[in-house]
Protein backbone atom coordinates (compact mmCIF):
# COMPACT_ATOMS: atom_id res chain seq x y z
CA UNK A 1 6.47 -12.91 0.47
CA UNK A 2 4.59 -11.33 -2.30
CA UNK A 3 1.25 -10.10 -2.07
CA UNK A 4 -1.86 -8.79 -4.56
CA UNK A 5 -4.57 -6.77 -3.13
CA UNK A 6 -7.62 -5.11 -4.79
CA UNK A 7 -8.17 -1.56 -3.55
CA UNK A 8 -11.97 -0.22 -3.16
CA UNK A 9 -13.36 3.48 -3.81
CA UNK A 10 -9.99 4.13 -5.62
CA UNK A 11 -8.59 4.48 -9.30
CA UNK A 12 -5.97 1.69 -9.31
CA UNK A 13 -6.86 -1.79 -10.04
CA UNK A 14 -4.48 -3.34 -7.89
CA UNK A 15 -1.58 -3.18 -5.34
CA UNK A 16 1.13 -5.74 -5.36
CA UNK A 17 4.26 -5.89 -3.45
CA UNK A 18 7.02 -8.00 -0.89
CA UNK A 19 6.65 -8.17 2.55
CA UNK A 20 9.40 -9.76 4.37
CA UNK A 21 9.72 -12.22 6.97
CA UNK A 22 11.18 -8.83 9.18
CA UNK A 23 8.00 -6.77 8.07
CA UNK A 24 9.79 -4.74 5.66
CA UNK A 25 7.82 -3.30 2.66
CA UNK A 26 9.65 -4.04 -0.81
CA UNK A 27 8.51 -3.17 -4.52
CA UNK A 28 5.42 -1.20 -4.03
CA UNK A 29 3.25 -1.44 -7.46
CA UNK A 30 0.13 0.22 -8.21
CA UNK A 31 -2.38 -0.79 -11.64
CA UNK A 32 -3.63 1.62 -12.91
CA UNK A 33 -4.38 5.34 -11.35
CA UNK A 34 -1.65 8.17 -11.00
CA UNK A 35 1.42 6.43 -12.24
CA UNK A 36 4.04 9.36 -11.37
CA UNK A 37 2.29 9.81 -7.78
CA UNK A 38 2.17 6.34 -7.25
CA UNK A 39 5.13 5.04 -8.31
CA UNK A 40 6.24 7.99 -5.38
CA UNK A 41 4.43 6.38 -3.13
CA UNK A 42 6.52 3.03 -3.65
CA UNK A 43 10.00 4.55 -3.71
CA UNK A 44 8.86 6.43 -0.14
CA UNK A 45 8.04 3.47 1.54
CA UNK A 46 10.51 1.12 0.09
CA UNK A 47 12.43 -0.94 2.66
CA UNK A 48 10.11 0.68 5.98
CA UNK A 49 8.65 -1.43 8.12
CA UNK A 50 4.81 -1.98 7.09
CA UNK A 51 3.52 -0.63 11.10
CA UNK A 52 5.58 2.76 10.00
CA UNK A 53 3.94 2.83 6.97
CA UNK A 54 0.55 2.10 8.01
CA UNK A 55 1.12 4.36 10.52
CA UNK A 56 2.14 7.18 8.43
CA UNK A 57 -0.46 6.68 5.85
CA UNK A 58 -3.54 5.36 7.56
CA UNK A 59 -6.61 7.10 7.51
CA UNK A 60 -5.51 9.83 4.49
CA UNK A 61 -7.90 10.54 2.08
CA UNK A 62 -7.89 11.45 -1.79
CA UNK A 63 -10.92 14.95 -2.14
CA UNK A 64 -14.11 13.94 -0.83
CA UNK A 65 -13.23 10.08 -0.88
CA UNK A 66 -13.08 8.19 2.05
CA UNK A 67 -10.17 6.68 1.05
CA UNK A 68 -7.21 7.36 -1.13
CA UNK A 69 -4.35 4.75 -2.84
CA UNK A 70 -2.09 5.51 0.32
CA UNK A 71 -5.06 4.96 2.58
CA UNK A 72 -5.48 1.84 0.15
CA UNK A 73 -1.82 0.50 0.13
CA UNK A 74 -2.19 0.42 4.70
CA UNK A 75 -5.21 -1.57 3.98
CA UNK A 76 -3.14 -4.05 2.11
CA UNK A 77 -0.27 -4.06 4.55
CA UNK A 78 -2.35 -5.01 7.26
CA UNK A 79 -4.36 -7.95 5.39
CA UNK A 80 -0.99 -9.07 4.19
CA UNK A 81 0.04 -9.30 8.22
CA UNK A 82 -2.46 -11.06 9.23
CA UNK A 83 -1.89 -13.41 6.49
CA UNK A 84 2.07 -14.34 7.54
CA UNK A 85 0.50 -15.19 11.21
């Protein structure tokens, strides 16, 4: 299932990618912000399950941000969970 999300106190615009029925994260794609970095970030996590990712990822943060577009992409993952319940 494909989902959008709009990330908050980071550069990108927006995160979009597959979720499947098995929880599987598919075709990671970030708007805007670090292209090479983020693009890595989408290879990485390609075909893990989203509670590994968010698990891996959760909580990092980008300088003196609270946040960062990994921190962002968990954020989506788990909104995109609760949304296939």
């Amino acid at each position: 299932m494909k989902f959008e999300y709009v990330p908050q106190g980071v550069c990108p615009r927006l995160i979009q990618f597959d979720l499947s029925e098995d929880g599987s994260v598919h075709d990671v794609v970030y708007t805007g912000g670090c292209n090479g970095n983020l693009k890595a970030i989408g290879k990485l996590v390609e075909g893990m399950p989203a509670d590994k990712v968010i698990e891996i990822l959760q909580g990092n943060r980008c300088g003196l941000k609270q946040t960062s577009c990994a921190d962002q992409l968990t954020k989506a993952l788990e909104a995109a969970k609760a949304q296939m319940k």
